[in-house]
C-alpha atoms as a PDB file:
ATOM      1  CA  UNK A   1     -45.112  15.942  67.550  1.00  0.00           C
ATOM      2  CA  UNK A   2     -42.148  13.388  66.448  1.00  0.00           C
ATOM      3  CA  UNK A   3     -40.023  13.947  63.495  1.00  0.00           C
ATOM      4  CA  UNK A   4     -39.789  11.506  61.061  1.00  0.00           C
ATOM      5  CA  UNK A   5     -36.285   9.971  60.685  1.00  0.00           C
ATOM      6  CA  UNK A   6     -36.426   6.567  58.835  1.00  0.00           C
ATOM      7  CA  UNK A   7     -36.603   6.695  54.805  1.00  0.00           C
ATOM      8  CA  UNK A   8     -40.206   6.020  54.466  1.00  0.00           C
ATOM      9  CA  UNK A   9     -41.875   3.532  51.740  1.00  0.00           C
ATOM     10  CA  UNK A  10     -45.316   4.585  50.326  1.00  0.00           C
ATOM     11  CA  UNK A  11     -46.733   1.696  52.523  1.00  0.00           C
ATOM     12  CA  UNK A  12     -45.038   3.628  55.851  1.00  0.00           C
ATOM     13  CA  UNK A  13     -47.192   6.648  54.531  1.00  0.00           C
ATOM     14  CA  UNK A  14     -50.303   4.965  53.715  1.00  0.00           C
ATOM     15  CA  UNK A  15     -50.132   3.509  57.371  1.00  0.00           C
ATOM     16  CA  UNK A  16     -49.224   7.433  58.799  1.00  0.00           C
ATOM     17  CA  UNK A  17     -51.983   9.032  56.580  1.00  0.00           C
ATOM     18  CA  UNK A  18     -54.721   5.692  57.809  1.00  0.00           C
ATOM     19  CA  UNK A  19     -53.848   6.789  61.251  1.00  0.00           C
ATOM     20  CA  UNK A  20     -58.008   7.391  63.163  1.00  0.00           C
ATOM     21  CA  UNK A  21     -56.891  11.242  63.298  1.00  0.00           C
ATOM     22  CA  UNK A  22     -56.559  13.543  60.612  1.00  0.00           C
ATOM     23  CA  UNK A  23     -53.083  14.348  59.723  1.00  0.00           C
ATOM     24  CA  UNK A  24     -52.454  18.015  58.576  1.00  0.00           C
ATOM     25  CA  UNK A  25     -48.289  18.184  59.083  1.00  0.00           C
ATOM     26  CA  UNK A  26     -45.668  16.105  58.756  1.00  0.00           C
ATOM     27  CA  UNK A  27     -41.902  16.635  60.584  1.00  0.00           C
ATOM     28  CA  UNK A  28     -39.347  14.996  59.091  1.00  0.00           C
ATOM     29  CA  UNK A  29     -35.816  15.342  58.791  1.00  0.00           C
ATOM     30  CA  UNK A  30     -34.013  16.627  55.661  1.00  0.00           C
ATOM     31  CA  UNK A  31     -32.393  12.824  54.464  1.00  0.00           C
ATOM     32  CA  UNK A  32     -35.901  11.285  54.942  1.00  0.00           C
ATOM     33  CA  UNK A  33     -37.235  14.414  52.540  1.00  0.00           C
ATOM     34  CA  UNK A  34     -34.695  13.538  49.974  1.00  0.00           C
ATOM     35  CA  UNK A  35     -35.846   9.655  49.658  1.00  0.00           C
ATOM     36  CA  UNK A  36     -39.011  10.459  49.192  1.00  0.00           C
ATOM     37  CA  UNK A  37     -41.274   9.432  45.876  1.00  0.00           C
ATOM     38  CA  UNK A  38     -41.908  12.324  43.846  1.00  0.00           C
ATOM     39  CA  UNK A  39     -45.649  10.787  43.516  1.00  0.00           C
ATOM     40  CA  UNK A  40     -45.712  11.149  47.375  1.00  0.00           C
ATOM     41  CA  UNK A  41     -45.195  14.350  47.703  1.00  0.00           C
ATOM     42  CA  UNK A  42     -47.186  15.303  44.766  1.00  0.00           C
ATOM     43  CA  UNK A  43     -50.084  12.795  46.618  1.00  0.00           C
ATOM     44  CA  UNK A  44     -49.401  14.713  49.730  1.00  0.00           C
ATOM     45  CA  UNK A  45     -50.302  18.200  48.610  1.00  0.00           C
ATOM     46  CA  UNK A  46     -53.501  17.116  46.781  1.00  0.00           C
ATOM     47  CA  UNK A  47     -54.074  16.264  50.606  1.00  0.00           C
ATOM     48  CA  UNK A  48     -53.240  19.583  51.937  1.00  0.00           C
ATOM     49  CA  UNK A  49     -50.438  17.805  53.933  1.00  0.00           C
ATOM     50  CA  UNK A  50     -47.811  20.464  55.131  1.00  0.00           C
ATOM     51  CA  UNK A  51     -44.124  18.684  55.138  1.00  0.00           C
ATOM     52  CA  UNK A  52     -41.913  20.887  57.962  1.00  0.00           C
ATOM     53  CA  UNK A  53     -38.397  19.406  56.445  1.00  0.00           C
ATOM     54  CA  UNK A  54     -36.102  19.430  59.452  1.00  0.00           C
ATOM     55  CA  UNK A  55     -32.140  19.997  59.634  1.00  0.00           C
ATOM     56  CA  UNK A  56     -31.067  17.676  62.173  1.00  0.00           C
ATOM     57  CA  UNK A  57     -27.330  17.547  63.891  1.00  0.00           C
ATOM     58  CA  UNK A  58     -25.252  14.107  63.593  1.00  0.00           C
ATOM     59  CA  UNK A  59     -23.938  12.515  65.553  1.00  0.00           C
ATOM     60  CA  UNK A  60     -23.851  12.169  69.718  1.00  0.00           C
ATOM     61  CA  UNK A  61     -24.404  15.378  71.888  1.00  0.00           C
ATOM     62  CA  UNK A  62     -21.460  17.339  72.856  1.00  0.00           C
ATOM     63  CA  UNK A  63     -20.722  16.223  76.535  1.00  0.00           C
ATOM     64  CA  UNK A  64     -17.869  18.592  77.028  1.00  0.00           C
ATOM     65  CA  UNK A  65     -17.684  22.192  77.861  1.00  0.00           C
ATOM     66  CA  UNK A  66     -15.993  23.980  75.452  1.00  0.00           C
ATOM     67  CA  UNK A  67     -15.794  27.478  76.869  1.00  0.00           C
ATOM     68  CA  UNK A  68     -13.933  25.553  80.180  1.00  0.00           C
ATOM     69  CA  UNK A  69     -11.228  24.435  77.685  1.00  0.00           C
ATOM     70  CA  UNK A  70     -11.575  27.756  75.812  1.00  0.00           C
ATOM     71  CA  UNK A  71     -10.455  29.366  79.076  1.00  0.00           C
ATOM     72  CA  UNK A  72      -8.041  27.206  80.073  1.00  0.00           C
ATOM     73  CA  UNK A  73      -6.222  27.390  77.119  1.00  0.00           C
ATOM     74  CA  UNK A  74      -6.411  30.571  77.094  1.00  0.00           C
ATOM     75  CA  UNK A  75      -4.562  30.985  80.359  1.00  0.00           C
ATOM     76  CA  UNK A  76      -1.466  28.804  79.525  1.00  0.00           C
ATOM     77  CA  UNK A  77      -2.480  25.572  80.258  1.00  0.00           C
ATOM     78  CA  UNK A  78      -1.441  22.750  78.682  1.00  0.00           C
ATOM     79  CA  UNK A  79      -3.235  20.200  76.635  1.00  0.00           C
ATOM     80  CA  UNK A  80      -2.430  17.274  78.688  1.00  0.00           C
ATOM     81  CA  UNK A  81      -3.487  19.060  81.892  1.00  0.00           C
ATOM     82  CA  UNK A  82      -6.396  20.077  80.504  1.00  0.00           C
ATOM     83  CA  UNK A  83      -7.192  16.694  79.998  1.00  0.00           C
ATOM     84  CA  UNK A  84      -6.561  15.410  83.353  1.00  0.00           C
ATOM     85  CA  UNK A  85      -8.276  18.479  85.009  1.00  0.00           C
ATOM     86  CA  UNK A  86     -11.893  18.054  82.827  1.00  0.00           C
ATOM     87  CA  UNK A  87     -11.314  14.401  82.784  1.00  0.00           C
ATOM     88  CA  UNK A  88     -11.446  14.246  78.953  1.00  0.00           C
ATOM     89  CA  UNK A  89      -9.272  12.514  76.443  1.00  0.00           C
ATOM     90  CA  UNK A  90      -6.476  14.542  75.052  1.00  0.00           C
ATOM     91  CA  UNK A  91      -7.472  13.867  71.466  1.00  0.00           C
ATOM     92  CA  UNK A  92     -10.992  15.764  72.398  1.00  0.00           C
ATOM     93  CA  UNK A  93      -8.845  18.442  73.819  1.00  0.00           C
ATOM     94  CA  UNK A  94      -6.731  19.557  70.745  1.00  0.00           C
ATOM     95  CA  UNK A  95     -10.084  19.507  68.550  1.00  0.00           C
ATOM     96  CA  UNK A  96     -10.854  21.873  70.797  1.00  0.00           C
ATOM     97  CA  UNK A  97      -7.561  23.540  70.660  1.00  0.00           C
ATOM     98  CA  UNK A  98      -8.106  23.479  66.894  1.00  0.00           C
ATOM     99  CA  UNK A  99     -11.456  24.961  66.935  1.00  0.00           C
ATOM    100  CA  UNK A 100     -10.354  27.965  69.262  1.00  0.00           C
ATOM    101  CA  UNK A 101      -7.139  28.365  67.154  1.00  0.00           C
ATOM    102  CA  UNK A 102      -9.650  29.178  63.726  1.00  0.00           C
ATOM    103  CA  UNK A 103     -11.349  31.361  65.684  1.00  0.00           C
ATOM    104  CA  UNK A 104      -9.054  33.359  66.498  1.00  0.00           C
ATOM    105  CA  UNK A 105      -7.717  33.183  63.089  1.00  0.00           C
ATOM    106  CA  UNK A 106     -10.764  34.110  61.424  1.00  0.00           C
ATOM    107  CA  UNK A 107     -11.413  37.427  64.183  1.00  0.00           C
ATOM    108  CA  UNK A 108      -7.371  38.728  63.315  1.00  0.00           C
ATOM    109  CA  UNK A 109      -8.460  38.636  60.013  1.00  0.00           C
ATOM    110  CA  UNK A 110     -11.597  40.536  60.162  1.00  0.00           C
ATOM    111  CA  UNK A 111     -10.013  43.364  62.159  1.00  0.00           C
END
């Protein structure tokens, strides 16, 4: 089952709902939920259509391993050779940095 990503008009949900199976659920994502005609969604639960709203990440997929510059950091190493040694730019390296830094922050302040 697909979620639904694209703002939909009511003609995109006529078309969905004229579909030669009977539609029970709809997935979609939380910004296409928000668009969405109040008279749709009213129309839709006359229908006994469930509407699974779904909270989708942005953006592209993490490609780098976090916990590898998590440890080398951790063990003295520098930024720059960090970046040479994973192959990643330096600029991804000290948001990592940043990120490990807040942690740490945030767990000295708990205790």
């Amino acid at each position: 089952m697909d979620v639904i990503k694209k703002k939909l008009s009511i003609r995109d949900v006529l078309n969905i709902l004229n579909q030669p199976y009977e539609v029970k659920r709809l997935r979609m994502s939380r910004g296409t939920f928000n668009f969405l005609p109040k008279r749709v969604l009213k129309s839709l639960s006359k229908m006994n259509i469930q509407i699974d709203v779904i909270d989708l990440k942005r953006g592209p997929q993490v490609r780098v391993d976090s916990d590898k510059i998590r440890m080398l950091y951790k063990s003295d190493v520098n930024a720059y050779n960090i970046s040479k040694k994973l192959k990643i730019p330096l600029r991804t390296v000290y948001y990592h940095i940043s990120k490990v830094k807040k942690e740490d922050m945030r767990k000295s302040n708990n205790n």
